[in-house]
PDB file of N, CA and C in Angstrom:
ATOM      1  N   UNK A   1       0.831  -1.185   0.000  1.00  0.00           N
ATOM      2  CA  UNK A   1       0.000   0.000   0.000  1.00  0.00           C
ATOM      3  C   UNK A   1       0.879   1.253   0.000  1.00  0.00           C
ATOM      4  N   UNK A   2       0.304   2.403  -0.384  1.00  0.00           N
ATOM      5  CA  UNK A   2       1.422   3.863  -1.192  1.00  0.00           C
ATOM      6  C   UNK A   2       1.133   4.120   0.290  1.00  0.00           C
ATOM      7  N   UNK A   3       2.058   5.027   1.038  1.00  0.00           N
ATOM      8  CA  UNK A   3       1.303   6.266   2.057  1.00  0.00           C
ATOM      9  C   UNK A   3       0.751   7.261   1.489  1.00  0.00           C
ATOM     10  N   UNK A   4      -0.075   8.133   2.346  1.00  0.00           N
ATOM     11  CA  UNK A   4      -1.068   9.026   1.877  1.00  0.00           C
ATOM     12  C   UNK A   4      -0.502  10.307   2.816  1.00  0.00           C
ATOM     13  N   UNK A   5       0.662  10.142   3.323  1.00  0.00           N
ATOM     14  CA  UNK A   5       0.687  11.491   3.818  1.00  0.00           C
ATOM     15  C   UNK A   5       1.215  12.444   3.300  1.00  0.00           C
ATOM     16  N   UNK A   6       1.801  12.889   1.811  1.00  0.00           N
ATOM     17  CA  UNK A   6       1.963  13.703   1.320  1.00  0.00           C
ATOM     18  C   UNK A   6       1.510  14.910   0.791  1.00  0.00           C
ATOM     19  N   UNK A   7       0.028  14.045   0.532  1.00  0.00           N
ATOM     20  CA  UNK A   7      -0.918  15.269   0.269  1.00  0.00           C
ATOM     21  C   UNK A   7      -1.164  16.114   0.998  1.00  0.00           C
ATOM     22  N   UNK A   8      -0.707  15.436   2.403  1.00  0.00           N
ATOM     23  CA  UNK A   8      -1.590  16.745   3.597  1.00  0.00           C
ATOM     24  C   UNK A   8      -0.350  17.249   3.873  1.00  0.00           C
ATOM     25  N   UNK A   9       0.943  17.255   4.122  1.00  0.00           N
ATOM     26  CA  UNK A   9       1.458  17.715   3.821  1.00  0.00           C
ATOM     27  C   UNK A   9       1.847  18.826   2.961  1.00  0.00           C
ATOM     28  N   UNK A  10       1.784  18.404   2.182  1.00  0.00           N
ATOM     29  CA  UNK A  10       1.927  19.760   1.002  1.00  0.00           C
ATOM     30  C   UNK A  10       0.632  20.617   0.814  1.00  0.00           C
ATOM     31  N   UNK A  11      -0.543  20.554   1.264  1.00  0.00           N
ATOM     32  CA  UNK A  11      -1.562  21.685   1.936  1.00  0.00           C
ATOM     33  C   UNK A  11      -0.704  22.250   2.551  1.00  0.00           C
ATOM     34  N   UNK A  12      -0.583  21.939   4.055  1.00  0.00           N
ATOM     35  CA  UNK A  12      -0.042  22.211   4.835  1.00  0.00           C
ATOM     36  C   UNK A  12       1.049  23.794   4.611  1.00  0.00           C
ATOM     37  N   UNK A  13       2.141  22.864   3.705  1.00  0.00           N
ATOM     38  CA  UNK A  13       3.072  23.502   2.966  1.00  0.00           C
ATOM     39  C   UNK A  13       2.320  24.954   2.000  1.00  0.00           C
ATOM     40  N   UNK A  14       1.556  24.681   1.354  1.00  0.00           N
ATOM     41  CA  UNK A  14       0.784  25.415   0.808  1.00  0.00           C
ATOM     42  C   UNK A  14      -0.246  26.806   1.716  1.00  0.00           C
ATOM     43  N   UNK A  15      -0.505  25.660   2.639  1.00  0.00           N
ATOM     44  CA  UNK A  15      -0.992  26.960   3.602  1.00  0.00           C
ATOM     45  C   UNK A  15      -0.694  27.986   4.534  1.00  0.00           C
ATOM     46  N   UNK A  16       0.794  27.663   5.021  1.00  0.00           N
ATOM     47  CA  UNK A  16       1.836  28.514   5.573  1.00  0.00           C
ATOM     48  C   UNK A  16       2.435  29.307   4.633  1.00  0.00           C
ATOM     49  N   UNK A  17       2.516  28.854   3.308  1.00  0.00           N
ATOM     50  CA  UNK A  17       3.291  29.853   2.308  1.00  0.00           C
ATOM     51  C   UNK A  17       2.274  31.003   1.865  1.00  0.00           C
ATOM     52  N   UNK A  18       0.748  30.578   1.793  1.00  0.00           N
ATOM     53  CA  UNK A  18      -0.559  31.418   1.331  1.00  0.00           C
ATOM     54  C   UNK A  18      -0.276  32.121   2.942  1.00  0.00           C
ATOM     55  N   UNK A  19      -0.331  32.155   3.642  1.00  0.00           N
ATOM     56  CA  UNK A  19       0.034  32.709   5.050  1.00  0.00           C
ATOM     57  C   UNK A  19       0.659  34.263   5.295  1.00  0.00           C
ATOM     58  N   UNK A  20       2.140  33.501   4.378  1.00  0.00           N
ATOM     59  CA  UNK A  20       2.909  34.495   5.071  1.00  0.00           C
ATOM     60  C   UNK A  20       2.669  35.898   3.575  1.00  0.00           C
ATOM     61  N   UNK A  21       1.728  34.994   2.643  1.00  0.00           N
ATOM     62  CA  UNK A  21       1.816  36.137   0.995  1.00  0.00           C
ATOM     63  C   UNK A  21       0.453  37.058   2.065  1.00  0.00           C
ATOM     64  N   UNK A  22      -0.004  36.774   2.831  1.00  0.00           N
ATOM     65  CA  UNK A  22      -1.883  37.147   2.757  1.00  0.00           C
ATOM     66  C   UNK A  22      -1.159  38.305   4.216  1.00  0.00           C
ATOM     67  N   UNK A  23       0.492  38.224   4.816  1.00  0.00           N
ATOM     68  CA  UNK A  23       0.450  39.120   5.727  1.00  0.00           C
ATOM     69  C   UNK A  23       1.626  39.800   5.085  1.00  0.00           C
ATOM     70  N   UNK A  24       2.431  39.551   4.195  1.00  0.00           N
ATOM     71  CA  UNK A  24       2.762  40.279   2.940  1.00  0.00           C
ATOM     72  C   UNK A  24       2.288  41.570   2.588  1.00  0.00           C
ATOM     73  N   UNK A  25       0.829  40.865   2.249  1.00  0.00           N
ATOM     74  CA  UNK A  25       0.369  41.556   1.287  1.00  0.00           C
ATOM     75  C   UNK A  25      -0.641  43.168   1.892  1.00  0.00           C
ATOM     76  N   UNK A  26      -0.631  42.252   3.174  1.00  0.00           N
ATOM     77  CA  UNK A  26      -1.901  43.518   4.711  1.00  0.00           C
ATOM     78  C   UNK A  26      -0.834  44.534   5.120  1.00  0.00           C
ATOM     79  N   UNK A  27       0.554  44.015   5.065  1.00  0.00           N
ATOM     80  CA  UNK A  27       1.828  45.570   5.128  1.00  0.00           C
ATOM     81  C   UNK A  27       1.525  46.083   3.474  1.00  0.00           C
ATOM     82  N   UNK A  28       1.705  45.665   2.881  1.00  0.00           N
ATOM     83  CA  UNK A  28       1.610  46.410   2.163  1.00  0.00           C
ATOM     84  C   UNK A  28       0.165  48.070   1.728  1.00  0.00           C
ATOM     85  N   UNK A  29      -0.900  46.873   1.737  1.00  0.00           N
ATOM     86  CA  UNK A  29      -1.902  47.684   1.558  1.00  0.00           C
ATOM     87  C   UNK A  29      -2.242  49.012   3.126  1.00  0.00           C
ATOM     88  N   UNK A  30      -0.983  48.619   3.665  1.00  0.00           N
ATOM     89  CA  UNK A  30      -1.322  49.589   5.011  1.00  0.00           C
ATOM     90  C   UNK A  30      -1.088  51.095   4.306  1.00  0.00           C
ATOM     91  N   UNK A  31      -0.083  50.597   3.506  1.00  0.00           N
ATOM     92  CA  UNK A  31       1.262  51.523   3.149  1.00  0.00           C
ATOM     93  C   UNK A  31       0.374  52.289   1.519  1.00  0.00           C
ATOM     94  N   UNK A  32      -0.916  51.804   1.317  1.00  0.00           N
ATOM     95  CA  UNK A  32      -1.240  52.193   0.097  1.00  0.00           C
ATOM     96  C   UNK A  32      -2.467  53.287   0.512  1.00  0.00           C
ATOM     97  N   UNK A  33      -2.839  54.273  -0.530  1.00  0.00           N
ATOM     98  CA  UNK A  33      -3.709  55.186  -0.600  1.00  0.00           C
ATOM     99  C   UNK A  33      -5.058  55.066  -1.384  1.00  0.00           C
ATOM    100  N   UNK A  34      -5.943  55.459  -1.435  1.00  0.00           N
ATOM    101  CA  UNK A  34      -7.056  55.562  -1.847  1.00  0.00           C
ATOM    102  C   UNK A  34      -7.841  56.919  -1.658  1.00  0.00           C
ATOM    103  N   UNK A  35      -8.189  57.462  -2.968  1.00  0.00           N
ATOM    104  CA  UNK A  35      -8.834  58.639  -2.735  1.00  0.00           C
ATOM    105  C   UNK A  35     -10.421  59.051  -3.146  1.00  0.00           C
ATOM    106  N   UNK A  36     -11.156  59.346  -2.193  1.00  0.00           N
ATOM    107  CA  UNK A  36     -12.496  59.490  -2.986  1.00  0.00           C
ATOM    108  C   UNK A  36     -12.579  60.730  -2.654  1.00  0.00           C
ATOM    109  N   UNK A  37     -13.438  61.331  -3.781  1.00  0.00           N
ATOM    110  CA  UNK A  37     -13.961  62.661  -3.727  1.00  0.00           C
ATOM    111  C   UNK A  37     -15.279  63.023  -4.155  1.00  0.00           C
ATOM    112  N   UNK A  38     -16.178  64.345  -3.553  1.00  0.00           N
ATOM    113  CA  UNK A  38     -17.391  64.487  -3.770  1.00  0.00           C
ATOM    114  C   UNK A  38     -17.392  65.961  -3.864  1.00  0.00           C
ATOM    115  N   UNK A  39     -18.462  66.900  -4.693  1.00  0.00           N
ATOM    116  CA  UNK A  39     -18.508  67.742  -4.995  1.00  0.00           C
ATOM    117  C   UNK A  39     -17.638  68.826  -5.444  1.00  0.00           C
ATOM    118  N   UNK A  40     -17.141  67.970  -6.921  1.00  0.00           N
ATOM    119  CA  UNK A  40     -16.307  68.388  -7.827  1.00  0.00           C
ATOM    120  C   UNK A  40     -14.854  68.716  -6.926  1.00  0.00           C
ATOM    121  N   UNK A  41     -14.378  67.688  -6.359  1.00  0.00           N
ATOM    122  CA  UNK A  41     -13.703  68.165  -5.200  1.00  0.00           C
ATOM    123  C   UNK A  41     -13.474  69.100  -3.806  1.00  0.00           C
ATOM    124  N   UNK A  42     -14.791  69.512  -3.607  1.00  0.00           N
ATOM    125  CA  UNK A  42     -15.154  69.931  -2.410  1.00  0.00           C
ATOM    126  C   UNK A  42     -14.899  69.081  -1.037  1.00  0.00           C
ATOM    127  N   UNK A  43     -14.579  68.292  -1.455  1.00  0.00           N
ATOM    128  CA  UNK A  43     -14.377  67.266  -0.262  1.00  0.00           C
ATOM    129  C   UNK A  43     -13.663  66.017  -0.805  1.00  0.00           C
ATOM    130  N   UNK A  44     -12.444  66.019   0.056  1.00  0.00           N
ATOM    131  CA  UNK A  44     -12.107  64.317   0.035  1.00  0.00           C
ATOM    132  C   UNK A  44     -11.659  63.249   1.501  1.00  0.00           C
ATOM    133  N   UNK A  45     -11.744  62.328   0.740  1.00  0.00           N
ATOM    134  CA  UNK A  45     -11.535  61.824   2.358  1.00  0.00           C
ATOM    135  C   UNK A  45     -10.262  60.346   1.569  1.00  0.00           C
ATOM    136  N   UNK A  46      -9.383  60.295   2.024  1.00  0.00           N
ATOM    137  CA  UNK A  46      -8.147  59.688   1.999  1.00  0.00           C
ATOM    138  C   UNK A  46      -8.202  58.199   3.196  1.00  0.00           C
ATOM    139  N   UNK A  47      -8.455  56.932   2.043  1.00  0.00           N
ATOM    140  CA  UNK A  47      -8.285  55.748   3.239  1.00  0.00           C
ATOM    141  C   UNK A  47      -6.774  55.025   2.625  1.00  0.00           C
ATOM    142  N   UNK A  48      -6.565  54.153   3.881  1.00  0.00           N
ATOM    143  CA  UNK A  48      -5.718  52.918   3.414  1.00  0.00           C
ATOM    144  C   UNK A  48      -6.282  52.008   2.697  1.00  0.00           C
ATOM    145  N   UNK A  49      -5.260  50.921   2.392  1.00  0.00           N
ATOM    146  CA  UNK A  49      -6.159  49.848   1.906  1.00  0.00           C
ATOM    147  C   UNK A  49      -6.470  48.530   2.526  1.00  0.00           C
ATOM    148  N   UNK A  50      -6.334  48.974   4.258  1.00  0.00           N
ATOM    149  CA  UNK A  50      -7.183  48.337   5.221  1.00  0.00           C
ATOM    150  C   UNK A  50      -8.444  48.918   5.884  1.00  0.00           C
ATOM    151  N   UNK A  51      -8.868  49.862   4.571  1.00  0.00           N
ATOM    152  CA  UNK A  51     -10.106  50.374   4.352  1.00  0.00           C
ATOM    153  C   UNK A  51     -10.240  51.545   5.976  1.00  0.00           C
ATOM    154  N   UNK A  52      -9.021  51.831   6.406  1.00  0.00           N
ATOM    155  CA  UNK A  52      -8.883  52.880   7.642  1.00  0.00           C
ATOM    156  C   UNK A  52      -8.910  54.175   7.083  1.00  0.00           C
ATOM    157  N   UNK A  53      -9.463  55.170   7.633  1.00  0.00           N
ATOM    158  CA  UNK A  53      -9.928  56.703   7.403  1.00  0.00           C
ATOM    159  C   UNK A  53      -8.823  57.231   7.305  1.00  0.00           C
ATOM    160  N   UNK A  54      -8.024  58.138   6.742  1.00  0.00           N
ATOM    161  CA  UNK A  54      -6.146  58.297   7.150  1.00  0.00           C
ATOM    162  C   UNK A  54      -6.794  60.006   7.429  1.00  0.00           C
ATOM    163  N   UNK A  55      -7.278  60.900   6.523  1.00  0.00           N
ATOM    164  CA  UNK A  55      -7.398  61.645   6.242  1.00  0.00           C
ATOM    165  C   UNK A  55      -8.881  62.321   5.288  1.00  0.00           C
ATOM    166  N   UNK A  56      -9.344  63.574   5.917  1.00  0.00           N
ATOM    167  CA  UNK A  56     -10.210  64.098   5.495  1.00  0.00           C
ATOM    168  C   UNK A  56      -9.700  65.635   5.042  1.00  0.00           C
ATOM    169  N   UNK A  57     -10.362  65.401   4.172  1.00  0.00           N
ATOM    170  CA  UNK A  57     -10.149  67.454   3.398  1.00  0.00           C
ATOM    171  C   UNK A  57     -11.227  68.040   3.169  1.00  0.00           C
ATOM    172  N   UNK A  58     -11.853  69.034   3.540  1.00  0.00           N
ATOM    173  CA  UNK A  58     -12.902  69.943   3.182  1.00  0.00           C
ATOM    174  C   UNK A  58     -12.375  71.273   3.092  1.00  0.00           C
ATOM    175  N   UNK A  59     -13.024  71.970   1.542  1.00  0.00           N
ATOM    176  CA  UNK A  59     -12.687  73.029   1.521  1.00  0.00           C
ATOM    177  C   UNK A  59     -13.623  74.196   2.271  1.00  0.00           C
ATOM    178  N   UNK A  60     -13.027  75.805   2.415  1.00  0.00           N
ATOM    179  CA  UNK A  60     -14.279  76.139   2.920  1.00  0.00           C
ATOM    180  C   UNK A  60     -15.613  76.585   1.942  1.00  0.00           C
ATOM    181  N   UNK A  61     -15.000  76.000   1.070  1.00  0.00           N
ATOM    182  CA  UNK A  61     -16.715  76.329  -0.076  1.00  0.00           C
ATOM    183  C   UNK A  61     -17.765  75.400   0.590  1.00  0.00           C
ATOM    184  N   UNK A  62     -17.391  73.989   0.792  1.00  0.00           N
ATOM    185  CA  UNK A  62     -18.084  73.248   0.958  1.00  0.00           C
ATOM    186  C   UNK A  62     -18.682  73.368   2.236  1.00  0.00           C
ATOM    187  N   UNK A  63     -18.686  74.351   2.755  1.00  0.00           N
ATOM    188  CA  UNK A  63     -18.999  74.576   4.119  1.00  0.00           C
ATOM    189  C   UNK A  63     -20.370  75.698   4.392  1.00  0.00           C
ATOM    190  N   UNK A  64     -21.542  75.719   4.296  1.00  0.00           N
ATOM    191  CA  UNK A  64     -22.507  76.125   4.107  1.00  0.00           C
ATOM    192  C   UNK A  64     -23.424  75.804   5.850  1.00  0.00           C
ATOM    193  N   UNK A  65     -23.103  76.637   6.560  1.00  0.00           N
ATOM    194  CA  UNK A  65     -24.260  76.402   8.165  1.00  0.00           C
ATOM    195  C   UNK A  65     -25.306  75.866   7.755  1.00  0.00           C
ATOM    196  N   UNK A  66     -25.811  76.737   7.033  1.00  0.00           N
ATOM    197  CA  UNK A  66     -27.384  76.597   6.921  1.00  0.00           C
ATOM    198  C   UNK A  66     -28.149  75.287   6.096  1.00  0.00           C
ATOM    199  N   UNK A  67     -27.002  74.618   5.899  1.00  0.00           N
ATOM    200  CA  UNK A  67     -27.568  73.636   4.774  1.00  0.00           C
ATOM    201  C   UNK A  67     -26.237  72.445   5.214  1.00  0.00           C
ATOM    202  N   UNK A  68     -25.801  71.856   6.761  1.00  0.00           N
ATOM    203  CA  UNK A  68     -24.896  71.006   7.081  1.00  0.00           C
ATOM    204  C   UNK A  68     -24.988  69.662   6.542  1.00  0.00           C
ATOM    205  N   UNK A  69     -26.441  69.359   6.501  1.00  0.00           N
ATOM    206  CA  UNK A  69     -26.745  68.130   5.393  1.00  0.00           C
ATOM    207  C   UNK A  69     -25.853  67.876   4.208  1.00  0.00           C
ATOM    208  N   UNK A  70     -25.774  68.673   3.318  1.00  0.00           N
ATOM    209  CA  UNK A  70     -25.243  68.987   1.829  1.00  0.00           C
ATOM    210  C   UNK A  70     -23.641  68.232   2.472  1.00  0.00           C
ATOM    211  N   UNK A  71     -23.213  68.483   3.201  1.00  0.00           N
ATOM    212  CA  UNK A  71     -21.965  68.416   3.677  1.00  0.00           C
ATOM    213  C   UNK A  71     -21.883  67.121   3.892  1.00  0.00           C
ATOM    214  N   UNK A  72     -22.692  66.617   5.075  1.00  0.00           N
ATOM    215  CA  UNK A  72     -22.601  65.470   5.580  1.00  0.00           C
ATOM    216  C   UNK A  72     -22.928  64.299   4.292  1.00  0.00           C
ATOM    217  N   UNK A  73     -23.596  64.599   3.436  1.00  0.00           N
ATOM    218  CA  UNK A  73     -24.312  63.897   1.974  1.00  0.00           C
ATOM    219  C   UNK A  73     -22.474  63.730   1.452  1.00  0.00           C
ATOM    220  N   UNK A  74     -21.992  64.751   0.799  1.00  0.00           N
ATOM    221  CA  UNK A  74     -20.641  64.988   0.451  1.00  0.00           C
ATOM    222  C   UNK A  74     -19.644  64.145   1.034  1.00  0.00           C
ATOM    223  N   UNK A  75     -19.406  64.150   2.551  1.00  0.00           N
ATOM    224  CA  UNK A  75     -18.136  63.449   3.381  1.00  0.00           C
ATOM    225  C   UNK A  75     -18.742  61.749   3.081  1.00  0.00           C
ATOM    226  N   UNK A  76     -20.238  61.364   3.029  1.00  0.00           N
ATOM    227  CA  UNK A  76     -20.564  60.263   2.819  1.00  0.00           C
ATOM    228  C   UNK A  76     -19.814  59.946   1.658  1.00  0.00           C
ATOM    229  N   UNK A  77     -20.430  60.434   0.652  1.00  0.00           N
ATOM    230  CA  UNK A  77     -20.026  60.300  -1.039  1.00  0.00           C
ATOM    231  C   UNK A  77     -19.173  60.049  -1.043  1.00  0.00           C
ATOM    232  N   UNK A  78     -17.710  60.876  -0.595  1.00  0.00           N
ATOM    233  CA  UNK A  78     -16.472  60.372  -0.694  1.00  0.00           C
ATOM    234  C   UNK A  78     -15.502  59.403   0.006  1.00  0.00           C
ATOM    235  N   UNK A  79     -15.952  59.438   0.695  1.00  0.00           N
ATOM    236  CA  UNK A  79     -15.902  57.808   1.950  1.00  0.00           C
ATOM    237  C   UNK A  79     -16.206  56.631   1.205  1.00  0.00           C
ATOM    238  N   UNK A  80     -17.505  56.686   1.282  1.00  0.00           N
ATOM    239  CA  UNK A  80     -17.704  55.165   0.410  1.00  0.00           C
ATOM    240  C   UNK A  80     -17.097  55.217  -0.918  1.00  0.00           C
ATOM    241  N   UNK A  81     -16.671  56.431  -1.530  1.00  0.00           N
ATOM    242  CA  UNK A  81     -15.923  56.279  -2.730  1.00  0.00           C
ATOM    243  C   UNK A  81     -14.506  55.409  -2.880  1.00  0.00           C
ATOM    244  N   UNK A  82     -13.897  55.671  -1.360  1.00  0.00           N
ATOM    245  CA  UNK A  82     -12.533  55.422  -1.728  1.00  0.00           C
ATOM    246  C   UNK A  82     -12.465  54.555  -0.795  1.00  0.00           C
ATOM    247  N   UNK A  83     -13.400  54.313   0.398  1.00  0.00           N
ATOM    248  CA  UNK A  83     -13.413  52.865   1.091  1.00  0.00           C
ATOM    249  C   UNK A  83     -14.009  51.968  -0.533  1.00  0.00           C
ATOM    250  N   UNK A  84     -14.648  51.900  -1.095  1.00  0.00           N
ATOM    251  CA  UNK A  84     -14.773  50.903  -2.223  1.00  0.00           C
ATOM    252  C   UNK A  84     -13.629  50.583  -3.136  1.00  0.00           C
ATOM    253  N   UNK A  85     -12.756  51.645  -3.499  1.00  0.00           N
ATOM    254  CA  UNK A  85     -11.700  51.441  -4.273  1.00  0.00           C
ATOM    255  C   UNK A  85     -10.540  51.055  -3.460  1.00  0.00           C
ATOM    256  N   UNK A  86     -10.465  51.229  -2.580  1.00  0.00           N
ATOM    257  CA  UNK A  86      -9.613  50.274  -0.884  1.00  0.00           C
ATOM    258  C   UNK A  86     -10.011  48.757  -1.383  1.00  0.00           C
ATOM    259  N   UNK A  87     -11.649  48.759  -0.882  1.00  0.00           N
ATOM    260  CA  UNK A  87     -11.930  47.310  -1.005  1.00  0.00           C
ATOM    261  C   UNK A  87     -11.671  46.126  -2.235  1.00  0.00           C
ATOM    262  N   UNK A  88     -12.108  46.917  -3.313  1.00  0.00           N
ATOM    263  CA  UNK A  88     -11.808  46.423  -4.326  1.00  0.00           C
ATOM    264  C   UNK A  88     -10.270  45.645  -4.742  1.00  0.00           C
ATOM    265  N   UNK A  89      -9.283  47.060  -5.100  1.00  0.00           N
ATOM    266  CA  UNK A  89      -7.943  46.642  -5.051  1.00  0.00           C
ATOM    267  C   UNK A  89      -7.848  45.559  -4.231  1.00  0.00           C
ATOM    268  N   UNK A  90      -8.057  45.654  -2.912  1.00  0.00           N
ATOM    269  CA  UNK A  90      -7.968  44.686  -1.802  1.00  0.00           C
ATOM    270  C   UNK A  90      -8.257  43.194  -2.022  1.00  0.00           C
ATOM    271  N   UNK A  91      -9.218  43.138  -2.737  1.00  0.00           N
ATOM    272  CA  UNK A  91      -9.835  41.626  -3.152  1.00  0.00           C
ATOM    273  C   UNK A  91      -9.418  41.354  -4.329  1.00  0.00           C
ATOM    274  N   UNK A  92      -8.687  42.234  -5.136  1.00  0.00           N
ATOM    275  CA  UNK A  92      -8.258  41.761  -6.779  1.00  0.00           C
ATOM    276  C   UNK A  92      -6.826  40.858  -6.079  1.00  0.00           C
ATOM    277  N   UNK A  93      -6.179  41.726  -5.173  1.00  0.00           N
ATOM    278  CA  UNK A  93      -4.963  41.149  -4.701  1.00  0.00           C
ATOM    279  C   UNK A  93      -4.585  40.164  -4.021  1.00  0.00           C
ATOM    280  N   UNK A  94      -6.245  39.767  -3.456  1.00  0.00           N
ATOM    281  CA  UNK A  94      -6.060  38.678  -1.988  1.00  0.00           C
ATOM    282  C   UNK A  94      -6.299  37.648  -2.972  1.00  0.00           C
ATOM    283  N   UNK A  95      -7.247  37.974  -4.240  1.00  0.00           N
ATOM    284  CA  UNK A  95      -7.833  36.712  -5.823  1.00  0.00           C
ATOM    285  C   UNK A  95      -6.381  36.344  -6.054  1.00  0.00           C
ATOM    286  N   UNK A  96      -5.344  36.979  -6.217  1.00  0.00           N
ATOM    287  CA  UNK A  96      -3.873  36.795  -6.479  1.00  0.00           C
ATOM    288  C   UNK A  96      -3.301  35.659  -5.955  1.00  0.00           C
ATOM    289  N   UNK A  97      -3.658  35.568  -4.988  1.00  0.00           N
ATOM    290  CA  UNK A  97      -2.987  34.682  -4.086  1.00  0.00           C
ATOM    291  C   UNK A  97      -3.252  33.728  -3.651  1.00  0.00           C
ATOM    292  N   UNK A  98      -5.156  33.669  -3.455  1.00  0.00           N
ATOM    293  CA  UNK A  98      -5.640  32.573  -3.003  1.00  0.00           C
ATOM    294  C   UNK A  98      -6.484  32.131  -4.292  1.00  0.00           C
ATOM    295  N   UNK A  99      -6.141  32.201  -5.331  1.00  0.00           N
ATOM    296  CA  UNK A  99      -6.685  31.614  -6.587  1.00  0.00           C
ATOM    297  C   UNK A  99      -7.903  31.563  -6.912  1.00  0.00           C
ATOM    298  N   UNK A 100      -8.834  33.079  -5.781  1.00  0.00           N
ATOM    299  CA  UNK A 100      -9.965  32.710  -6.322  1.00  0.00           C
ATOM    300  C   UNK A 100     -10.631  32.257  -4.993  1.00  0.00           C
ATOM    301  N   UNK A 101     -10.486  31.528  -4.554  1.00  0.00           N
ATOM    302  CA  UNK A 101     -11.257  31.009  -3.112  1.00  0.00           C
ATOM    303  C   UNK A 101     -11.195  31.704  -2.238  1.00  0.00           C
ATOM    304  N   UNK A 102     -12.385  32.163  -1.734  1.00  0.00           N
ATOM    305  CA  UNK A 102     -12.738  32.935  -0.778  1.00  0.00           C
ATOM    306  C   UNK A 102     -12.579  32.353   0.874  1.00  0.00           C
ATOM    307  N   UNK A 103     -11.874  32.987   1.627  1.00  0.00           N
ATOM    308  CA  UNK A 103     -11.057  32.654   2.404  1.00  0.00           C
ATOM    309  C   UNK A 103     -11.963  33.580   3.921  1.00  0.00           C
ATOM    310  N   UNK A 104     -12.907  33.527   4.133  1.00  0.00           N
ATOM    311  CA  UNK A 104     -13.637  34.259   5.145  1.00  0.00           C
ATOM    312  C   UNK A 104     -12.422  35.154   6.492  1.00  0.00           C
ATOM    313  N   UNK A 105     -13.335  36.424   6.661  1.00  0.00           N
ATOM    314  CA  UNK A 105     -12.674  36.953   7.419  1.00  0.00           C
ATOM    315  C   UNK A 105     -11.276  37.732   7.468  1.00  0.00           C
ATOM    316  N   UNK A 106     -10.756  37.449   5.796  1.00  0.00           N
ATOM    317  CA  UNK A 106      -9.526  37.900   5.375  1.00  0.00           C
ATOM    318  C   UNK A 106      -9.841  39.232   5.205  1.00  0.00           C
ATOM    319  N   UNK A 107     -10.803  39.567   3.807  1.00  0.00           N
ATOM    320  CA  UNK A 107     -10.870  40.609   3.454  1.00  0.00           C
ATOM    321  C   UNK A 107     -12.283  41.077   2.968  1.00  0.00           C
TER     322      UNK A 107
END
């Protein structure tokens, strides 16, 4: 009879090496930018690509008392703009590595 322990093995092997690419790859995207913007650049808001807030910009055009909504509508807009393009990149790169299989809780 063959042994059978090679196969699990080389998972194994396979899954410490997918390991150390998947914490590789989380320095890296610390170190990366993402920018969304809303009202023709009236506002941006600057994430990583561990989808963290780094930075917000508002100009004072965009700054209206009487109408703080308009604003708050705006800081939304560009948030989810560039938290999505965070996320995205994020999952084209993690597809890189894990071939496609979705790996819960990664990203």
């Amino acid at each position: 009879m063959a042994k059978q322990g090679g196969g699990h093995a080389n998972i194994m092997l396979q899954a410490r090496r997918m390991q150390g690419q998947i914490k590789g790859l989380q320095e890296v995207l610390a170190e990366q930018d993402f920018e969304g913007a809303a009202g023709g650049g009236l506002v941006k808001v600057i994430v990583d690509g561990r989808q963290k807030i780094k930075k917000i910009e508002i100009t004072p055009e965009a700054i209206n008392p009487d109408d703080l909504d308009e604003l708050a509508d705006l800081l939304t807009a560009a948030a989810n703009m560039a938290l999505g393009s965070s996320q995205e990149h994020s999952q084209a790169e993690m597809k890189k590595i894990t071939g496609g299989i979705h790996l819960p809780g990664l990203f």
